[in-house]
Protein backbone atom coordinates (compact mmCIF):
# COMPACT_ATOMS: atom_id res chain seq x y z
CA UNK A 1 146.91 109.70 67.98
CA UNK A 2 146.04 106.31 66.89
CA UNK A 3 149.15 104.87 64.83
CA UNK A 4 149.76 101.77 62.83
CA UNK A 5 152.38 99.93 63.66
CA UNK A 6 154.45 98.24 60.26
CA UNK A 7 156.92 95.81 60.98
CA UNK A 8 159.90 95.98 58.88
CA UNK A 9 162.91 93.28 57.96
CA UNK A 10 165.51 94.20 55.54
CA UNK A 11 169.00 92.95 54.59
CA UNK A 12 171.88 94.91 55.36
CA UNK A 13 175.06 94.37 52.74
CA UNK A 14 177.17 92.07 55.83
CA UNK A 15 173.94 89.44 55.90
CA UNK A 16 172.68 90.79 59.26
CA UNK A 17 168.83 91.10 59.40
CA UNK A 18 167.71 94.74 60.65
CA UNK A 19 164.16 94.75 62.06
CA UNK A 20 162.44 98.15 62.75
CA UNK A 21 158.89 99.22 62.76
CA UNK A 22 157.67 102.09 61.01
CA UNK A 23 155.27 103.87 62.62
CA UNK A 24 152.39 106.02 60.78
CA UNK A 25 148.73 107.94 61.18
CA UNK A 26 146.78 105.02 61.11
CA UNK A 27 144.45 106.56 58.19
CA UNK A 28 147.69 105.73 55.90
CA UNK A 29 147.06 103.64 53.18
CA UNK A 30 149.45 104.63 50.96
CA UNK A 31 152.05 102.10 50.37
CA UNK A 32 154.19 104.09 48.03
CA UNK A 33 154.59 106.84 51.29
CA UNK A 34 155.06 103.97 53.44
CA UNK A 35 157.61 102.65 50.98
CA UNK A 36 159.44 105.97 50.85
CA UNK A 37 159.22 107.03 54.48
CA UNK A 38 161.85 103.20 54.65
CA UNK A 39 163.80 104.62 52.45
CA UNK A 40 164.52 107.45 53.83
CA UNK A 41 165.55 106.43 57.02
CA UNK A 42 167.67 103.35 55.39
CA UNK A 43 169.25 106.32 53.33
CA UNK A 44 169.91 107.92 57.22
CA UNK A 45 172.41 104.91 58.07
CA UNK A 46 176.15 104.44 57.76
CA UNK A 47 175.73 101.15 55.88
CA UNK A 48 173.81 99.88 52.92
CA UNK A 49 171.48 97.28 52.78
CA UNK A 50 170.24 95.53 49.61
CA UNK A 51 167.59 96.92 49.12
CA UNK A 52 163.87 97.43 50.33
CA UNK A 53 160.07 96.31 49.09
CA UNK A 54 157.05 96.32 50.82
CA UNK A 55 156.85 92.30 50.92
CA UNK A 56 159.67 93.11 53.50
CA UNK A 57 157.07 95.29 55.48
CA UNK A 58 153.95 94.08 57.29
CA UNK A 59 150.80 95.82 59.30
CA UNK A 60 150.97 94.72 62.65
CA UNK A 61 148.76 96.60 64.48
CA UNK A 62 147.26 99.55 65.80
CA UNK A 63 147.75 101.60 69.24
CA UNK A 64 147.67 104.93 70.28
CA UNK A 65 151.16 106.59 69.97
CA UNK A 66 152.68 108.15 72.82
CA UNK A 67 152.98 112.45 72.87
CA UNK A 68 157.00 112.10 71.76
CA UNK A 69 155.66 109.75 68.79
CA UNK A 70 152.95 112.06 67.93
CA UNK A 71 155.23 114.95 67.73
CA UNK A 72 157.26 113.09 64.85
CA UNK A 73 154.96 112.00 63.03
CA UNK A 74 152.98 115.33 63.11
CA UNK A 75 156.76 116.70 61.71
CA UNK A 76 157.81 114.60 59.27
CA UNK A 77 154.57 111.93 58.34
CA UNK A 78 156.26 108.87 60.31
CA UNK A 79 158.52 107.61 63.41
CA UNK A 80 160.55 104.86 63.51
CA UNK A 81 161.57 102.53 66.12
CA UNK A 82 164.48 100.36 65.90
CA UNK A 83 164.56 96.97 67.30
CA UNK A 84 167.63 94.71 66.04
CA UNK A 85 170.70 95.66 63.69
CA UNK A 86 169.64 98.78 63.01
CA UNK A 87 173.07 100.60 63.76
C-alpha cells in the first residue's frame, strides 16, 4: 500500500517536544481525518500535551508501507510511529 508519511511535533504539558509521524492511505486528503486520527492517539497517552493543529503536522513523503502497517491502517484508517517523547 502506498502511504503518506506526516510528520508530527506537538508540546507535551512538561515542555518536552514529542515527534511522531502519522501514517495514512496516501489518497488522504482530508485534513480534518488527519487532524482527528492525532487526536486520538494523543488522547491514548498518560500525559497531556497542549494541544494539537495541523501547522504542527507536515507531508513528508510517500513510500509503500510495510504488511504490519497495512494491516492498521486497513483497521482503523491510520498507523502511527513514534520517534521522540512520545511515552
Amino acid at each position: 500500500m502506498k502511504i503518506s508519511v506526516w510528520d508530527t511535533y506537538v508540546t507535551r504539558e512538561d515542555g518536552k517536544i514529542m515527534h511522531f509521524d502519522i501514517l495514512v492511505p496516501s489518497k488522504m486528503k482530508d485534513t480534518f481525518m488527519l487532524k482527528a486520527y492525532g487526536e486520538q492517539y494523543l488522547s491514548s497517552k498518560d500525559f497531556s500535551t497542549t494541544g494539537f493543529s495541523m501547522a504542527q503536522c507536515n507531508f513528508c513523503h510517500h513510500e509503500i508501507s510495510n504488511d504490519k502497517i497495512e494491516a492498521i491502517i486497513l483497521e482503523r484508517g491510520f498507523s502511527i510511529i513514534e520517534m521522540e517523547n512520545c511515552n
